[in-house]
C-alpha atoms as a PDB file:
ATOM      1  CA  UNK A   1       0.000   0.000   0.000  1.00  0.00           C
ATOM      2  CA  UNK A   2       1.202   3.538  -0.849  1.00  0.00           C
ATOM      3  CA  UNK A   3       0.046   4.905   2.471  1.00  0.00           C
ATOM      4  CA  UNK A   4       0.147   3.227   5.682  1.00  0.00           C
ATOM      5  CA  UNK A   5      -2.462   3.183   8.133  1.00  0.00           C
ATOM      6  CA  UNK A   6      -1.207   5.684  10.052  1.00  0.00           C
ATOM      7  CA  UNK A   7      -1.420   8.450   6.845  1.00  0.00           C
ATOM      8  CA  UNK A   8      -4.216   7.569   5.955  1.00  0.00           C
ATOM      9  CA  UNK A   9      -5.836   7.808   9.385  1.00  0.00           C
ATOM     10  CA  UNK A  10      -3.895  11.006   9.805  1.00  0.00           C
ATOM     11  CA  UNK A  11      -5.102  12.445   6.287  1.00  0.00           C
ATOM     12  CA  UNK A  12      -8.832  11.937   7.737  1.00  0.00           C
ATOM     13  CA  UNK A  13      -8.317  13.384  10.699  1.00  0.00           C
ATOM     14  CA  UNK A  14      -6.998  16.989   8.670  1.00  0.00           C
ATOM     15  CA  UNK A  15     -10.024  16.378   6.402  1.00  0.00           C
ATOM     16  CA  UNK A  16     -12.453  15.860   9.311  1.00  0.00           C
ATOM     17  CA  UNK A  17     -11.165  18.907  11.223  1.00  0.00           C
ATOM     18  CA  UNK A  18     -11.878  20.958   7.837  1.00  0.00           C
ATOM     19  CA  UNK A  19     -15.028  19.751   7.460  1.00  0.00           C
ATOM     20  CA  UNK A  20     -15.904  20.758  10.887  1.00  0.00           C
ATOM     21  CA  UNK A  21     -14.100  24.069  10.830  1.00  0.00           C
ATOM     22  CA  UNK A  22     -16.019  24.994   7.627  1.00  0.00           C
ATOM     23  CA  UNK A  23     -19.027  27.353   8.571  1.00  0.00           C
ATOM     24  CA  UNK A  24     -21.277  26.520   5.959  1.00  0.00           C
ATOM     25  CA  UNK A  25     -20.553  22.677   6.526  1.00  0.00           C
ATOM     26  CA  UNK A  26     -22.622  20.986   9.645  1.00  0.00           C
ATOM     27  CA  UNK A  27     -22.325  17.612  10.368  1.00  0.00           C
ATOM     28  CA  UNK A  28     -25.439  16.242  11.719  1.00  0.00           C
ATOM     29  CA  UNK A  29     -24.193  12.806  12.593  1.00  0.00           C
ATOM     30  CA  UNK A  30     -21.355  11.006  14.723  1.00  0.00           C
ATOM     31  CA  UNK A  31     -17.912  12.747  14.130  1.00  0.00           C
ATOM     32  CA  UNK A  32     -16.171   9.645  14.269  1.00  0.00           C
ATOM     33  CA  UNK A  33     -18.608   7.937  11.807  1.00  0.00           C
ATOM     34  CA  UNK A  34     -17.486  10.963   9.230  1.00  0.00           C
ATOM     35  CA  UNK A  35     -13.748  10.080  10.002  1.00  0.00           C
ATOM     36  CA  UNK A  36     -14.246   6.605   9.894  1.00  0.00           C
ATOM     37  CA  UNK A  37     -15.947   6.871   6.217  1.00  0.00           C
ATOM     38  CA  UNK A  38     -13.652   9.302   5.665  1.00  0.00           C
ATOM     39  CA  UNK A  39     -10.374   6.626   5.980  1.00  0.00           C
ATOM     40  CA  UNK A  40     -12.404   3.876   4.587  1.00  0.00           C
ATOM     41  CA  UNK A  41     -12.931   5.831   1.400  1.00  0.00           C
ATOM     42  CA  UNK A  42      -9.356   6.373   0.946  1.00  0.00           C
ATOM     43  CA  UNK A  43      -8.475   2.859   1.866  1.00  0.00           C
ATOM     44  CA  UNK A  44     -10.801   1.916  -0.743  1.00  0.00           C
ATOM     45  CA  UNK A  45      -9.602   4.111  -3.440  1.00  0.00           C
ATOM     46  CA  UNK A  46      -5.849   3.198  -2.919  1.00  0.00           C
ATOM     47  CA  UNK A  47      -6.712  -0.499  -2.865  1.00  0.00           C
ATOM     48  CA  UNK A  48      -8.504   0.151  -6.134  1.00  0.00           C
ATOM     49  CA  UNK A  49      -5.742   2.085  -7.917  1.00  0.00           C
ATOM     50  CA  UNK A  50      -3.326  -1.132  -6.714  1.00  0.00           C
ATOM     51  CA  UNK A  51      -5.290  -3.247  -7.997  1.00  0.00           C
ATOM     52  CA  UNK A  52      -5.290  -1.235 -11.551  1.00  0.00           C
ATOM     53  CA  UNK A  53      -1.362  -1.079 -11.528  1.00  0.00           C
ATOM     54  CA  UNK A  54      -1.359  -5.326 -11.074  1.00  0.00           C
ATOM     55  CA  UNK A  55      -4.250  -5.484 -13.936  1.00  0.00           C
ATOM     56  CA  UNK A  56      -1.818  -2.874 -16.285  1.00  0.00           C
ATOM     57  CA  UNK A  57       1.711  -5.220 -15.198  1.00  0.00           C
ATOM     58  CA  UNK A  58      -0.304  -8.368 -16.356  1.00  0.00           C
ATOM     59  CA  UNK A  59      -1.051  -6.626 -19.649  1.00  0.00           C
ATOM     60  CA  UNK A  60       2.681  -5.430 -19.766  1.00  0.00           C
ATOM     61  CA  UNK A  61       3.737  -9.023 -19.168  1.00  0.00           C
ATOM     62  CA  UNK A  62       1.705 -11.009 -21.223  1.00  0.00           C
ATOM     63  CA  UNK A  63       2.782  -8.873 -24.125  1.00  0.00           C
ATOM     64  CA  UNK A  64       6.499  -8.482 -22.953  1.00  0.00           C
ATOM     65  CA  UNK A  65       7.863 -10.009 -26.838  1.00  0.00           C
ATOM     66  CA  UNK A  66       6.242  -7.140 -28.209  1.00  0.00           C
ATOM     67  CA  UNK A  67       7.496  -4.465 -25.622  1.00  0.00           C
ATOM     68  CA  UNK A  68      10.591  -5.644 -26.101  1.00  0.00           C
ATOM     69  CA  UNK A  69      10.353  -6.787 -29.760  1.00  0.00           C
ATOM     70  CA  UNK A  70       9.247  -2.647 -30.547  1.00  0.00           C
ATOM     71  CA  UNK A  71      11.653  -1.084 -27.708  1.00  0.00           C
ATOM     72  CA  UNK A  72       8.479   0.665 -26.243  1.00  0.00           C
ATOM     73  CA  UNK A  73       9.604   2.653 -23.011  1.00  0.00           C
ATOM     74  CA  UNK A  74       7.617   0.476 -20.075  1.00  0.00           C
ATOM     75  CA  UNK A  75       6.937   3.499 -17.688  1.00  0.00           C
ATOM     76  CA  UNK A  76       4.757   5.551 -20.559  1.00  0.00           C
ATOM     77  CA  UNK A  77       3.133   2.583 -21.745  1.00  0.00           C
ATOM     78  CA  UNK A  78       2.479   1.567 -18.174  1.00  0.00           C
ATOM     79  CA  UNK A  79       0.863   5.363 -17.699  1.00  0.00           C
ATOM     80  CA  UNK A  80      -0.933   5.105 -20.690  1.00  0.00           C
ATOM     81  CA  UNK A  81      -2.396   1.436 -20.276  1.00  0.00           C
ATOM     82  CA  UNK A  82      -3.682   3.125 -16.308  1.00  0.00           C
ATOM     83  CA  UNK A  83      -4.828   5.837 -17.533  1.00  0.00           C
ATOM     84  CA  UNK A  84      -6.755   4.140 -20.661  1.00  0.00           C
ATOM     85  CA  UNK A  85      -8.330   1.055 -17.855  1.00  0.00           C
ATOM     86  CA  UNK A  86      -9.073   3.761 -15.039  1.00  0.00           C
ATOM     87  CA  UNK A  87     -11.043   5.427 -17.912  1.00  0.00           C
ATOM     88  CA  UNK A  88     -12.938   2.181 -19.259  1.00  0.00           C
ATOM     89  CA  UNK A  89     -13.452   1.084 -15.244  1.00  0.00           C
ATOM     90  CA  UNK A  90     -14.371   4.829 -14.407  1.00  0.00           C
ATOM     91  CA  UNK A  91     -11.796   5.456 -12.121  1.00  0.00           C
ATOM     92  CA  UNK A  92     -10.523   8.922 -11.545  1.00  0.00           C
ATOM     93  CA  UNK A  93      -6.880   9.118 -11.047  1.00  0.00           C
END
């Protein structure tokens, strides 16, 4: 995982203490519910954009002879190949 625990718990915390420090915002439910969705939607996203990156290095591998074959540089075709499945899957990156 790109984060631990511990950022992404901490991340939440900064984004719950803006929500609540926004005027205009009002929670009208448990705080730590909000933080607690709060980390579970970033947990979620990050596990989602992993697994992207293993779908996009299956892809790369399974057509290595013709990465190799056409000297294609792997780290823009990786970009491109993430960029082109987050769009078919819907996934913002």
């Amino acid at each position: 995982m790109r984060l631990s625990p511990d950022k992404i718990d901490y991340i939440a915390e900064l984004i719950l203490e803006t929500i609540e420090g926004t005027p205009s915002l009002h929670i009208q439910t448990n705080s730590d519910l909000v933080y607690r969705v709060i980390a579970d939607t970033i947990y979620d996203n990050i596990k989602a954009e992993e697994e992207l990156d293993e779908q996009v290095s299956e892809l790369i591998n399974q057509h290595s002879g013709e990465v190799n074959a056409m000297e294609m540089d792997v780290g823009s075709l990786r970009n491109s190949m993430k960029r082109e499945l987050a769009k078919k899957q819907g996934f913002i990156l």
